[in-house]
C-alpha atoms as a PDB file:
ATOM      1  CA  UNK A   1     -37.626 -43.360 -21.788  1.00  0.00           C
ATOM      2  CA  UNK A   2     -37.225 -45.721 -18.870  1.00  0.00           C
ATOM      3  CA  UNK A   3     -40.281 -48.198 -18.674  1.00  0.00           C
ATOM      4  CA  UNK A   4     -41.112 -47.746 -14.855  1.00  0.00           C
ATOM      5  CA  UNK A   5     -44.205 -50.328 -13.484  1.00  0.00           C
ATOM      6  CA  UNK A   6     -46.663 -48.087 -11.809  1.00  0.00           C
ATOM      7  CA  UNK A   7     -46.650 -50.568  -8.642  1.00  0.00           C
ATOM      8  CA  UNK A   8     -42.866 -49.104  -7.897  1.00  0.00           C
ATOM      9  CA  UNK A   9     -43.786 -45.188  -8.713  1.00  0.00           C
ATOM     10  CA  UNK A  10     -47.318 -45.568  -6.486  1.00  0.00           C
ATOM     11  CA  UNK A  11     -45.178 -45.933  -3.104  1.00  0.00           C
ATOM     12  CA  UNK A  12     -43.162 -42.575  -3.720  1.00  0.00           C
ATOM     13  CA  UNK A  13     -46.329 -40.822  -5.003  1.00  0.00           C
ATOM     14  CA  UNK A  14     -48.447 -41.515  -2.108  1.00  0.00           C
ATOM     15  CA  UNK A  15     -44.948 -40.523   0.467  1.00  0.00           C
ATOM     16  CA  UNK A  16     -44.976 -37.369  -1.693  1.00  0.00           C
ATOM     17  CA  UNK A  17     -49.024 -37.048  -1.681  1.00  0.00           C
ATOM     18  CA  UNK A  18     -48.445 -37.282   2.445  1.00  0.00           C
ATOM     19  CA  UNK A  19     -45.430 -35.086   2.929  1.00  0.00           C
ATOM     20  CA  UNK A  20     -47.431 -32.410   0.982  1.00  0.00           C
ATOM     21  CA  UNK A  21     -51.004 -32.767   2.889  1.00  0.00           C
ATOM     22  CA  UNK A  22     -48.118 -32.525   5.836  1.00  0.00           C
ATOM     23  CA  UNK A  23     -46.713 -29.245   4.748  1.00  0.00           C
ATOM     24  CA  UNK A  24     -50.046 -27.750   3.873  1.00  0.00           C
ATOM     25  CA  UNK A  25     -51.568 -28.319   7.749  1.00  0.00           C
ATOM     26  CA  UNK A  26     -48.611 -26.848   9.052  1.00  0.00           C
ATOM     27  CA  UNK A  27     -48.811 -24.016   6.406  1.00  0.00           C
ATOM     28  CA  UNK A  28     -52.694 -23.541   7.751  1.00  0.00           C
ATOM     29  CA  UNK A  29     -51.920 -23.289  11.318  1.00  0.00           C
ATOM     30  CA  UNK A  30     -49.381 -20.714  11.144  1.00  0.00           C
ATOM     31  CA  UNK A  31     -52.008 -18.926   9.256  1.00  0.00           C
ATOM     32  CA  UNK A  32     -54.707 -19.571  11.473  1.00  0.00           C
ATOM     33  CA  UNK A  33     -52.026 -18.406  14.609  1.00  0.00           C
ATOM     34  CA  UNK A  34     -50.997 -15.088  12.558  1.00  0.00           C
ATOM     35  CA  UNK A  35     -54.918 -14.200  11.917  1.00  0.00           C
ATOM     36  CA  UNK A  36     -55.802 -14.836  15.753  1.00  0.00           C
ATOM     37  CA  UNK A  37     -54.684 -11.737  16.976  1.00  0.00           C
ATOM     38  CA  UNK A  38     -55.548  -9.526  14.049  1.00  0.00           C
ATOM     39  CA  UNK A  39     -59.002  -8.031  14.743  1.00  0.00           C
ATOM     40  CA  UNK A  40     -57.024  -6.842  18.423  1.00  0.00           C
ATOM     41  CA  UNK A  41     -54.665  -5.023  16.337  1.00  0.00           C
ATOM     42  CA  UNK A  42     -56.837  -3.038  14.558  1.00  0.00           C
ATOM     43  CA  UNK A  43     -58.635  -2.205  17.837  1.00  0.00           C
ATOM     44  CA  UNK A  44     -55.665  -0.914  19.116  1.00  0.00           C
ATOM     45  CA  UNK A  45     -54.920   0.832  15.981  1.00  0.00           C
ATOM     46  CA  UNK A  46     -58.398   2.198  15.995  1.00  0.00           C
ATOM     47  CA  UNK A  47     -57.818   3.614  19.565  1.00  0.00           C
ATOM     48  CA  UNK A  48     -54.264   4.958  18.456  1.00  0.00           C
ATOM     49  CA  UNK A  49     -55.985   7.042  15.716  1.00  0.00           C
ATOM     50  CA  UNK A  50     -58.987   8.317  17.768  1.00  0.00           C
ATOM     51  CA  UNK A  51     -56.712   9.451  20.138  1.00  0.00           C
ATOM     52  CA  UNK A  52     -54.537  11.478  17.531  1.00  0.00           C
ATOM     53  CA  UNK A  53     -57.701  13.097  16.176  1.00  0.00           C
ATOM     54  CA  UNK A  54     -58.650  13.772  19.668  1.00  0.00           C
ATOM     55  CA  UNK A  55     -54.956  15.634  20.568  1.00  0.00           C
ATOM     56  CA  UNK A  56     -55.347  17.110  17.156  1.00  0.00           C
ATOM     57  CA  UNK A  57     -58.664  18.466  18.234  1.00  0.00           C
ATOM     58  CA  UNK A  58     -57.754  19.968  21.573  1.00  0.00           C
ATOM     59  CA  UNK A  59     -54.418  21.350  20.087  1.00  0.00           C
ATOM     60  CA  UNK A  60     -56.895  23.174  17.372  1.00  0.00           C
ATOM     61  CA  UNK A  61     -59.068  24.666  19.573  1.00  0.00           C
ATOM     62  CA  UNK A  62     -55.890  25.922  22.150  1.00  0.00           C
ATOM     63  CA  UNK A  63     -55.131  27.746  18.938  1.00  0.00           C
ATOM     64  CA  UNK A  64     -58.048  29.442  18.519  1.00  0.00           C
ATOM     65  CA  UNK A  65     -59.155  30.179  21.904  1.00  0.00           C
ATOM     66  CA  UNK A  66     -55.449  31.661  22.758  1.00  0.00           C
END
């Protein structure tokens, strides 16, 4: 093994250490951006089903009242 002083590994560490704290922030805004919208999606979604039910419902009861 190659004897390496740890004054000229510390340098690249900390480079590395910053380039991954770098990464990760990046990582959590995309995150944060993707989540922003999700509760309005499953309002939407929400609205989408009632209104199925709702068609389902009326189509139902044309059945039986015809």
């Amino acid at each position: 093994m190659a004897t390496i002083p740890e004054s000229e590994n510390a340098p690249l560490d900390i480079r590395e250490q910053i380039a991954r704290i770098d990464k990760l922030i990046v990582e959590a805004g995309k995150t944060r951006q993707d989540t922003r919208f999700a509760p309005l999606t499953l309002v939407f979604t929400g609205m989408g089903a009632a209104a199925a039910f709702f068609a389902a419902g009326v189509a139902f009861t044309k059945l039986l009242i015809h």
